[in-house]
N, C-alpha and C. Protein backbone atom coordinates (compact mmCIF):
# COMPACT_ATOMS: atom_id res chain seq x y z
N UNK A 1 43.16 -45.89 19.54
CA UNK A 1 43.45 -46.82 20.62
C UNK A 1 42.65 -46.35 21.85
N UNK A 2 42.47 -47.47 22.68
CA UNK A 2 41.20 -47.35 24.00
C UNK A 2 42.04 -47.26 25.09
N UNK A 3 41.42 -46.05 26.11
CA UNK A 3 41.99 -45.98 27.43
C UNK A 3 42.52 -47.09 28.06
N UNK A 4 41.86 -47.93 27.59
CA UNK A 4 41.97 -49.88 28.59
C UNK A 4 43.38 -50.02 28.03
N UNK A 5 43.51 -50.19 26.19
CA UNK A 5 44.47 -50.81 25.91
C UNK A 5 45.62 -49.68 26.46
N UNK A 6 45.73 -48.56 26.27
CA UNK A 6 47.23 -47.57 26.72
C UNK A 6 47.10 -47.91 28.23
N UNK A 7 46.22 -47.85 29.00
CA UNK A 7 46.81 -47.74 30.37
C UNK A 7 47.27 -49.24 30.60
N UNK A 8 46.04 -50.55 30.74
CA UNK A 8 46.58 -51.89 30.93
C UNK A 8 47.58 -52.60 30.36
N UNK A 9 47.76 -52.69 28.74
CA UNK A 9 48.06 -53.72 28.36
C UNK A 9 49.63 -52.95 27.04
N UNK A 10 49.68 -51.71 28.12
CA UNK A 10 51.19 -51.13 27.16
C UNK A 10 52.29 -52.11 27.41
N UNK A 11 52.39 -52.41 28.81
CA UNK A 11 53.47 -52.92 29.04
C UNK A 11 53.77 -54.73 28.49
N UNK A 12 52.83 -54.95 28.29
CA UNK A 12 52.22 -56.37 27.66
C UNK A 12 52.90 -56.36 25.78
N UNK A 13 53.22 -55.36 25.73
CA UNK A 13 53.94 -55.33 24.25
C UNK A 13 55.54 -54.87 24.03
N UNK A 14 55.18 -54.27 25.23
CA UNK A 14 57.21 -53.65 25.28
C UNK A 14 57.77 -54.57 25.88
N UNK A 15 58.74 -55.43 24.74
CA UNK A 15 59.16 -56.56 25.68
C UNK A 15 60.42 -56.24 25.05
N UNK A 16 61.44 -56.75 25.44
CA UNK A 16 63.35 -56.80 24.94
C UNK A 16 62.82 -58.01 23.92
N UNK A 17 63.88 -57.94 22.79
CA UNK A 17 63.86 -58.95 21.89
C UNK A 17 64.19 -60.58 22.52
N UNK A 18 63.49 -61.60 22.27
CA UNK A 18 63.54 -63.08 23.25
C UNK A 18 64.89 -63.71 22.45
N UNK A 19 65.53 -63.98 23.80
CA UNK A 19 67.41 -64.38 23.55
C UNK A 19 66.87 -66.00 23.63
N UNK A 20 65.47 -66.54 23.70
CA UNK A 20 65.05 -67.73 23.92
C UNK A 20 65.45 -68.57 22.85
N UNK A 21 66.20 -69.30 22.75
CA UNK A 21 66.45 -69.84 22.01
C UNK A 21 65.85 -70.76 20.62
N UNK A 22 64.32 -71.58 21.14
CA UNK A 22 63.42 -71.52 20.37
C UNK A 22 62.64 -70.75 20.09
N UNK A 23 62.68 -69.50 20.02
CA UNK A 23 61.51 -68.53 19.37
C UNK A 23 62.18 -67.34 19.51
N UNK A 24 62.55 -66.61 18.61
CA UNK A 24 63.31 -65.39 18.41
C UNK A 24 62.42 -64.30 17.89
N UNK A 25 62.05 -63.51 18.29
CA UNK A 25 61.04 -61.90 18.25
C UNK A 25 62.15 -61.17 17.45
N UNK A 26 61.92 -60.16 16.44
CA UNK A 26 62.46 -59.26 15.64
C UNK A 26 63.71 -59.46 15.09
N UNK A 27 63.44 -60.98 14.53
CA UNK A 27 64.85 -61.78 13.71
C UNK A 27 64.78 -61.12 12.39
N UNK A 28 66.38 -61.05 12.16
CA UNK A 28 66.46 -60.74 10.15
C UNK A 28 66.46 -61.84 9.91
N UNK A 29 66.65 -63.14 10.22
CA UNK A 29 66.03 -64.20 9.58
C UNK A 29 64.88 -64.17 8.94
N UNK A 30 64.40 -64.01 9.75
CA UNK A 30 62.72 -64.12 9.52
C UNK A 30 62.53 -62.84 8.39
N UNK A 31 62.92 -62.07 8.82
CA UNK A 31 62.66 -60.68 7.29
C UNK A 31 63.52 -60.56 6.23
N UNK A 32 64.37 -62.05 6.03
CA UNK A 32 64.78 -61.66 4.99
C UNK A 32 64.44 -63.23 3.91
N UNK A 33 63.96 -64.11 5.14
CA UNK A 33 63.38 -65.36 4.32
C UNK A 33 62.43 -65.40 2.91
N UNK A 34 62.69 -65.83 1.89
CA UNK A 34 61.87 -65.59 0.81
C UNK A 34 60.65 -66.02 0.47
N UNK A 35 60.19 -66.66 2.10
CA UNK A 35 58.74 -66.88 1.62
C UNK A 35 58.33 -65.81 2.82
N UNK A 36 58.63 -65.35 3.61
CA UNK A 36 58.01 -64.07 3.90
C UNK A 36 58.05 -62.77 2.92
N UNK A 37 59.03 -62.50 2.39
CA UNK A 37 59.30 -61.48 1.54
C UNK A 37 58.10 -61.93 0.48
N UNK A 38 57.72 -62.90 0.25
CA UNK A 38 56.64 -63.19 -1.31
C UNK A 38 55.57 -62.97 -0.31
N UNK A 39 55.12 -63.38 1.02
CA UNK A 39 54.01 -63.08 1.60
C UNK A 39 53.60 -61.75 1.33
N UNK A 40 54.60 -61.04 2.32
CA UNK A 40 54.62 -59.53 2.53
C UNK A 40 54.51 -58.83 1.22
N UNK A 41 55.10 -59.11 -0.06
CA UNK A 41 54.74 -58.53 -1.08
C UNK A 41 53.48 -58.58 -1.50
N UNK A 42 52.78 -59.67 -1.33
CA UNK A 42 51.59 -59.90 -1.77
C UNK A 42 50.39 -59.31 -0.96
N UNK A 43 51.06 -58.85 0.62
CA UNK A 43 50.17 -57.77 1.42
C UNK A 43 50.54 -56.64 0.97
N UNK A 44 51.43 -56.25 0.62
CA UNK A 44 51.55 -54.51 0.35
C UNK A 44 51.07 -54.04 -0.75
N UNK A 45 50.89 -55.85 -1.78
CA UNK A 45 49.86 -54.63 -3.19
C UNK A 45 48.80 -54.42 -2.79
N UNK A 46 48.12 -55.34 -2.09
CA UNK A 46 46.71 -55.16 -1.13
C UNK A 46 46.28 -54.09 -0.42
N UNK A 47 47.18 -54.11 0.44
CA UNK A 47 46.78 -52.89 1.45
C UNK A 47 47.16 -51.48 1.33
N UNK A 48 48.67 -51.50 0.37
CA UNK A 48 49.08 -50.11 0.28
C UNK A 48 49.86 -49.65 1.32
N UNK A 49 49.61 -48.50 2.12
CA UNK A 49 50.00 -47.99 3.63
C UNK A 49 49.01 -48.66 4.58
N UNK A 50 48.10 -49.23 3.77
CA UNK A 50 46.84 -49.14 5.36
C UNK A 50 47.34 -50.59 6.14
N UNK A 51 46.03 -51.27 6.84
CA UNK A 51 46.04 -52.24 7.32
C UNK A 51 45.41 -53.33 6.20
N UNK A 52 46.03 -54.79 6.77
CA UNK A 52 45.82 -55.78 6.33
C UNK A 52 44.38 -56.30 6.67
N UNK A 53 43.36 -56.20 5.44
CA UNK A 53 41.72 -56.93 6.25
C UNK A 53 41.02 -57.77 5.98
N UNK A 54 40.70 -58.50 6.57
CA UNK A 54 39.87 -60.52 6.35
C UNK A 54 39.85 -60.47 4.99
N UNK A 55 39.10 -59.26 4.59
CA UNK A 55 38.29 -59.45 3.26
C UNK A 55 39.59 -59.43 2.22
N UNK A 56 41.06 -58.57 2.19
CA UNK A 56 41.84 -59.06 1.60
C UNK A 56 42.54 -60.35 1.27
N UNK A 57 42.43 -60.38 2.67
CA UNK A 57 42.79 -62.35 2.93
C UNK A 57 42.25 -63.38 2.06
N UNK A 58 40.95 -62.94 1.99
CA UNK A 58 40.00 -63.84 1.19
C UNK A 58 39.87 -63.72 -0.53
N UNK A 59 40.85 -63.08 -0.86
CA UNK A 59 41.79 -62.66 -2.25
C UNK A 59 41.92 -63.89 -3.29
N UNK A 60 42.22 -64.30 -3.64
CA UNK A 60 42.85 -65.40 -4.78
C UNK A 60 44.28 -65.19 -4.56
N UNK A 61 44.82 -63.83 -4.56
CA UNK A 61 46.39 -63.70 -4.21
C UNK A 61 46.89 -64.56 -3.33
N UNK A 62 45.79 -64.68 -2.34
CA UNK A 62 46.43 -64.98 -1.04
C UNK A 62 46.50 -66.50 -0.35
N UNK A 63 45.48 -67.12 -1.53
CA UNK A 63 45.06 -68.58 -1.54
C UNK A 63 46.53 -69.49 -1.07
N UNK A 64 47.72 -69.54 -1.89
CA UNK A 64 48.82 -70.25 -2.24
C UNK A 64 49.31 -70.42 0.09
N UNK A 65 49.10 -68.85 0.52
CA UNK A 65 49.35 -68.82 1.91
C UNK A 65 48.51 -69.50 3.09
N UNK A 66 47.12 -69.59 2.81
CA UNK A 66 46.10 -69.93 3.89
C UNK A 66 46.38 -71.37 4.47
N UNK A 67 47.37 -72.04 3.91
CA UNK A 67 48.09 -73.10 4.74
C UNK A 67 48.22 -72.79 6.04
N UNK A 68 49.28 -72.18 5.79
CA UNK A 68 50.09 -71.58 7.04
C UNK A 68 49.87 -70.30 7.69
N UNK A 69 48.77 -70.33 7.76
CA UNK A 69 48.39 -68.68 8.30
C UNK A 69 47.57 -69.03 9.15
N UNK A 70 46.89 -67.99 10.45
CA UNK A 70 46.40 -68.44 11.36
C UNK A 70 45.88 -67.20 11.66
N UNK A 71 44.73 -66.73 12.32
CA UNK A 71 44.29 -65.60 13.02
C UNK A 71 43.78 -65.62 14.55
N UNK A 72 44.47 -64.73 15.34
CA UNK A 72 44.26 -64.87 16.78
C UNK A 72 43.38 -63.54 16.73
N UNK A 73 42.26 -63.22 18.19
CA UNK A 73 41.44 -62.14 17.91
C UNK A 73 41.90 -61.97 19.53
N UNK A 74 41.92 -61.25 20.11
CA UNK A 74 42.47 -60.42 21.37
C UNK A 74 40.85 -60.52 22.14
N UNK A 75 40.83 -61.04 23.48
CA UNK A 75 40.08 -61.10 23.95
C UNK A 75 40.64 -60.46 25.35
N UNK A 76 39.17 -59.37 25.44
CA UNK A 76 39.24 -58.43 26.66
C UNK A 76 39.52 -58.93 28.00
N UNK A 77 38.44 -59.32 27.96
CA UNK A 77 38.33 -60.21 29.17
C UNK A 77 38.94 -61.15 29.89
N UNK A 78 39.39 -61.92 28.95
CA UNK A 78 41.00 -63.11 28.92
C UNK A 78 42.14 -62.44 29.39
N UNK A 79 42.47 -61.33 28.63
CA UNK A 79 43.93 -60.20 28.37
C UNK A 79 44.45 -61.73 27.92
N UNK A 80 44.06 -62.41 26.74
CA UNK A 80 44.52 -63.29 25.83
C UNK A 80 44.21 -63.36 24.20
N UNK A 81 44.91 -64.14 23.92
CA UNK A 81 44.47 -64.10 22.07
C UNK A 81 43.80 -65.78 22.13
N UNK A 82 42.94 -65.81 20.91
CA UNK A 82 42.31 -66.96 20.93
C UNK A 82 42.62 -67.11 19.38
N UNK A 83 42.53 -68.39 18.83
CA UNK A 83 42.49 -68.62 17.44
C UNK A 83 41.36 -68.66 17.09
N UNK A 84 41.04 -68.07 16.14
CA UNK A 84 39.84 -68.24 15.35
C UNK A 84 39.85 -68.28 14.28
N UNK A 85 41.03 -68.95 13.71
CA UNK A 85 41.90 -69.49 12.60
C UNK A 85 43.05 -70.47 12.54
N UNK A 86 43.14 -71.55 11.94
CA UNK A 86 44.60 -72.20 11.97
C UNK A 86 44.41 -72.87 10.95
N UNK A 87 45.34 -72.61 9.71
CA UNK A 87 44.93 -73.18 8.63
C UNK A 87 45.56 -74.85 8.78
N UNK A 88 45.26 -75.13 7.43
CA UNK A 88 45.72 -76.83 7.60
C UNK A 88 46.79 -77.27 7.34
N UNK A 89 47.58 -76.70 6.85
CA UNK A 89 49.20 -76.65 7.12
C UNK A 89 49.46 -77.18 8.48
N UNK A 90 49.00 -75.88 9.19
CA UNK A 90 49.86 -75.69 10.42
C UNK A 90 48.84 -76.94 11.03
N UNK A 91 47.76 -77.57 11.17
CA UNK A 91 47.20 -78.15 12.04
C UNK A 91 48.12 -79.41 11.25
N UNK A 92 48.05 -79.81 10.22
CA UNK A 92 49.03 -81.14 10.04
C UNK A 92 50.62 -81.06 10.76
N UNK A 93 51.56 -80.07 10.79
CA UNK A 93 52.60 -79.62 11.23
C UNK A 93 52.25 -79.74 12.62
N UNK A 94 51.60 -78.92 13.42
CA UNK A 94 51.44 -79.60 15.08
C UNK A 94 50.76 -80.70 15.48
N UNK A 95 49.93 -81.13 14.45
CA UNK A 95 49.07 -82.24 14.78
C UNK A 95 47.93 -82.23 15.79
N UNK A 96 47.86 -81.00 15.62
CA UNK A 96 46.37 -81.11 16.11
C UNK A 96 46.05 -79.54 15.74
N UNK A 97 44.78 -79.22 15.82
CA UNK A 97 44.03 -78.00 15.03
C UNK A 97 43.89 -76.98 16.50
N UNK A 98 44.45 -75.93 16.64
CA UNK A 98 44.41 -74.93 17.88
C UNK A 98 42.85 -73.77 17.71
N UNK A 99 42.20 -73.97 16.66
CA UNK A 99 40.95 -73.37 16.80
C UNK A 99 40.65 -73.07 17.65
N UNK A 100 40.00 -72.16 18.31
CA UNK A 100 38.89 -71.93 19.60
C UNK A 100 39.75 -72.22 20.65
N UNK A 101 41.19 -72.43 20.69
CA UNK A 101 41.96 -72.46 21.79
C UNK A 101 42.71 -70.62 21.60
N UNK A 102 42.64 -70.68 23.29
CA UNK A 102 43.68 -69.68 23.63
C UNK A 102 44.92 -70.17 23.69
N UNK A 103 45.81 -68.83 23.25
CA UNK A 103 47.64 -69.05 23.55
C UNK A 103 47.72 -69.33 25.17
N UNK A 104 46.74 -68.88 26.29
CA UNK A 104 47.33 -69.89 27.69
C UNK A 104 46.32 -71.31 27.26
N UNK A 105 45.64 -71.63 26.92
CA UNK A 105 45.42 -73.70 26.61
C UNK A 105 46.62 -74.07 26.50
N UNK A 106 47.51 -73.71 26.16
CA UNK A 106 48.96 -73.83 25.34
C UNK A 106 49.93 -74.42 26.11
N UNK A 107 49.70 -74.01 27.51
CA UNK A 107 50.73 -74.16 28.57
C UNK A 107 51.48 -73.10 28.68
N UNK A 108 52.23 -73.50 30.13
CA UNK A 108 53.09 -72.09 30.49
C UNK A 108 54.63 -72.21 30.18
N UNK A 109 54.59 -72.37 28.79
CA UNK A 109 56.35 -72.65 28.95
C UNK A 109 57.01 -71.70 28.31
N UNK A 110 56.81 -70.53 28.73
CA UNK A 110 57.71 -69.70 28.21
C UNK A 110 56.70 -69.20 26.44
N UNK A 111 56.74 -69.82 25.90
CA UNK A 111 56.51 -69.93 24.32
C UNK A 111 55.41 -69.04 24.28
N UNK A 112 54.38 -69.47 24.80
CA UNK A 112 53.04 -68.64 24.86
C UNK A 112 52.98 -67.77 25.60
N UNK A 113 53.74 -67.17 26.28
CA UNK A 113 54.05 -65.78 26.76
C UNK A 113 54.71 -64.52 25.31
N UNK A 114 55.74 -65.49 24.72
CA UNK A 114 56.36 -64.80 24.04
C UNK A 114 55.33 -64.70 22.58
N UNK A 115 54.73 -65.24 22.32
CA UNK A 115 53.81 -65.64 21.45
C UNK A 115 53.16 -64.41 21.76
N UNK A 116 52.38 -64.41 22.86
CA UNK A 116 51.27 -63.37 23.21
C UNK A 116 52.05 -61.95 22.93
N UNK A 117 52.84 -61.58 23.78
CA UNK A 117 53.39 -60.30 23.72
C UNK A 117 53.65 -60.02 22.16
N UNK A 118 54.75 -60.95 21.47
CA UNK A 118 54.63 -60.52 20.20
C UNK A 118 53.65 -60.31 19.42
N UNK A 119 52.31 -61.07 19.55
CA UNK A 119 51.12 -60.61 18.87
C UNK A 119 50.12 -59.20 19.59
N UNK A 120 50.84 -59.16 20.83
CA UNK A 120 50.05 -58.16 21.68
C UNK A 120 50.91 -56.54 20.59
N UNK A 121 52.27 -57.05 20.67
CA UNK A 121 52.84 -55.49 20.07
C UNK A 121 52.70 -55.49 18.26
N UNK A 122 52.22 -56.34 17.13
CA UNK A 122 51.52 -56.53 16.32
C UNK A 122 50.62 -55.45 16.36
N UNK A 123 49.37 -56.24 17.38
CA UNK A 123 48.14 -55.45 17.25
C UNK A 123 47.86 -53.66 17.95
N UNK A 124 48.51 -54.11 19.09
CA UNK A 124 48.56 -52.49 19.92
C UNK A 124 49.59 -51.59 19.38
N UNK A 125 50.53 -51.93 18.57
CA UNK A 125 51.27 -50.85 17.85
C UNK A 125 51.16 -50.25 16.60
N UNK A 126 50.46 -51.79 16.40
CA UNK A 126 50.26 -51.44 14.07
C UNK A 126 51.71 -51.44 13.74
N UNK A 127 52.33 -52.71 14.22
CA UNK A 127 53.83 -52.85 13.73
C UNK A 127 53.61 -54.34 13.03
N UNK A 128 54.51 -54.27 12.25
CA UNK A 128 54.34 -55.96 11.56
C UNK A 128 55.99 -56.45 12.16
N UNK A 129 55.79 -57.82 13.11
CA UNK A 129 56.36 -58.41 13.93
C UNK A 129 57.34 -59.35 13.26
N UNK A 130 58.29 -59.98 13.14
CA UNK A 130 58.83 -61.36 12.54
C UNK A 130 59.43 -61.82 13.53
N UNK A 131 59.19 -63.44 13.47
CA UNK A 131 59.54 -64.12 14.57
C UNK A 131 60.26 -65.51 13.50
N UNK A 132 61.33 -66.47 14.43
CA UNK A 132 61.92 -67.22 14.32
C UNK A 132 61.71 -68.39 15.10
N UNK A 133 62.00 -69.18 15.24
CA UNK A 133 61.81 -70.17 15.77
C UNK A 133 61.75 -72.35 15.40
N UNK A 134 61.44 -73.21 16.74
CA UNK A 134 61.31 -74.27 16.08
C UNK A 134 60.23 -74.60 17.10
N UNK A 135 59.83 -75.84 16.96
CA UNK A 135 58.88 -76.81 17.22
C UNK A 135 59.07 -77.09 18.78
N UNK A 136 60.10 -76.81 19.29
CA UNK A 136 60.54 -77.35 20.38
C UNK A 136 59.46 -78.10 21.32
N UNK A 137 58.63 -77.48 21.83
CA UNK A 137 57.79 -77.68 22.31
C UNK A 137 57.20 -78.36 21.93
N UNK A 138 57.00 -78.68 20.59
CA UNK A 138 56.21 -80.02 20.65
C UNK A 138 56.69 -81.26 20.37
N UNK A 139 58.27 -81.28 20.94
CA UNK A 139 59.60 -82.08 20.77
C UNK A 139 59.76 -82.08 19.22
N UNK A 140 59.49 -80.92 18.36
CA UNK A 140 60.27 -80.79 17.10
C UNK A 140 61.01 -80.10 16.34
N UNK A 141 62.04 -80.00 17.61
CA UNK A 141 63.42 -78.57 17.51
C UNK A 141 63.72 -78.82 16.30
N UNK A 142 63.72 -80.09 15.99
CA UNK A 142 64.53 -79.88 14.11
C UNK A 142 63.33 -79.08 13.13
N UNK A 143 62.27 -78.67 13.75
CA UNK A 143 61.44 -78.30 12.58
C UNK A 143 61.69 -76.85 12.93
N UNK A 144 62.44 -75.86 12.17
CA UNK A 144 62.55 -74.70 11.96
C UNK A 144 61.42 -74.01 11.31
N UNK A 145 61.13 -72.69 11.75
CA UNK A 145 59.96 -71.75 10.59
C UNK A 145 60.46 -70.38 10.90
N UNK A 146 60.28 -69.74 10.12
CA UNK A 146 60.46 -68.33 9.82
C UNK A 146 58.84 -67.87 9.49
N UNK A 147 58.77 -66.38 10.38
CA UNK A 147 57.30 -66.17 10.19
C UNK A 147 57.21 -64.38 10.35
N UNK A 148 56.23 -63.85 10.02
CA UNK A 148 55.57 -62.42 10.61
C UNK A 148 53.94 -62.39 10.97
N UNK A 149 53.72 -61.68 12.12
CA UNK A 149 52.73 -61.13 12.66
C UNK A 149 52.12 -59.50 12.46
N UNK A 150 51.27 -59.47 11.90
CA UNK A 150 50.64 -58.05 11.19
C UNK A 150 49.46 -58.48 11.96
N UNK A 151 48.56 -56.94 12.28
CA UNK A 151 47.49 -56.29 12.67
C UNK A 151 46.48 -56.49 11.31
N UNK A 152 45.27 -57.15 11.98
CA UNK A 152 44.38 -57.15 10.92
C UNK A 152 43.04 -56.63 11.10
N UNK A 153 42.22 -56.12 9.94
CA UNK A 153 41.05 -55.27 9.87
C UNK A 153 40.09 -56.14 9.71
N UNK A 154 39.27 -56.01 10.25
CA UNK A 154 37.81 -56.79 10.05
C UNK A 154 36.76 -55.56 9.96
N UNK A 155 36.28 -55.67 9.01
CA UNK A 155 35.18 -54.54 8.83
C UNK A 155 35.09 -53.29 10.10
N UNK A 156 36.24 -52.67 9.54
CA UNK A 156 36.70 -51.57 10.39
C UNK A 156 37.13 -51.32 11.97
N UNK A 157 37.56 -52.93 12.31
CA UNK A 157 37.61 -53.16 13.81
C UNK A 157 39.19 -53.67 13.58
N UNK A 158 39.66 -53.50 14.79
CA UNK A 158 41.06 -54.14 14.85
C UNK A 158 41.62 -54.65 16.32
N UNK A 159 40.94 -55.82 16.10
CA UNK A 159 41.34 -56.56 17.14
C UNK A 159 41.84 -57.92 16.77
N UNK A 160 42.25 -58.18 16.09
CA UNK A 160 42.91 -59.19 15.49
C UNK A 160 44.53 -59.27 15.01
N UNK A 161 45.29 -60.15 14.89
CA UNK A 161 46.22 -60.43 13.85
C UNK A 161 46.57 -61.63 13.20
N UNK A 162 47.28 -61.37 12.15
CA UNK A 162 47.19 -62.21 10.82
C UNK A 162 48.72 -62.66 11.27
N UNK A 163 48.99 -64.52 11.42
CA UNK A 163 50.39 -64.80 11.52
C UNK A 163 50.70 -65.58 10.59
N UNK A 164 51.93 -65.50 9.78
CA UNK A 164 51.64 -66.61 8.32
C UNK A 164 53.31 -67.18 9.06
N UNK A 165 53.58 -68.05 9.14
CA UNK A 165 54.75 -69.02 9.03
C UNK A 165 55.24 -69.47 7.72
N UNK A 166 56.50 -69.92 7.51
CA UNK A 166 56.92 -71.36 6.64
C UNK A 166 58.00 -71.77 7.27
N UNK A 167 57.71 -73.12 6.51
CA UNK A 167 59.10 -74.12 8.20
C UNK A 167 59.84 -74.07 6.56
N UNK A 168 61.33 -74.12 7.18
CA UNK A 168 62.27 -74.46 6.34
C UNK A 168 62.83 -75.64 6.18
């Protein structure tokens, strides 16, 4: 880890668990849902102890998930995450494709704060995150998902993470 990230952006990950009602940070929901548990199994024959990396992603294992999976890459300069992934699941589910958008394009409602931090303590900790939540925001509280956020490797760099959802 880089002087920048420990001194600037520690506090950007230590957050209290979100009592927010649409989006819940370090739910047992979310870690005990059985399509995360089949995700997560299918990362741990992969990776082992290490980290999760593109090139695993790009697996046959992992095909059945790339729906609903999405990759944000941490940009310095921003002190934001950008997508540079959103599979087609999720772009039919929000209805529109968040590519090449940052989590602030997003708006300031709370969501993409909590969004960020949880992917900020993902990547700056090497913790794998689970989050809860619904649609709210895009007026579709009835659409529930259960999800986790893991730190991902790109040819030996780690500035990224890997977020896979499923709505229930």
């Amino acid at each position: 880890m880089n002087e920048y990230i420990e001194r600037d952006l520690r506090p950007l990950w230590q957050f209290p668990v979100s009592s927010r009602a649409d989006l819940v940070v370090d739910c047992g929901t979310a870690r005990d849902h059985p399509g995360v548990c089949e995700f997560l199994a299918v990362c741990d024959e992969r990776r082992g102890r290490g980290l999760l990396s593109f090139e695993m992603l790009q697996q046959k294992a992992f095909m059945p998930f790339w729906k609903f999976l999405s990759i944000l890459r941490w940009d310095e300069a921003r002190e934001d995450f950008a997508f540079v992934f959103f599979g087609t699941g999720l772009t039919v589910t929000h209805g529109c494709d968040f590519t090449g958008s940052s989590l602030a394009d997003g708006g300031d409602d709370g969501i993409a704060d909590i969004t960020r931090r949880a992917n900020a303590r993902a990547l700056f900790a090497r913790e794998t995150v689970f989050v809860s939540g619904s649609l709210a925001w895009r007026d579709r509280s009835l659409l529930r998902y259960s999800g986790v956020i893991m730190p991902l490797r790109r040819k030996e760099v780690v500035r990224e993470t890997v977020n896979w959802v499923c709505y229930l």
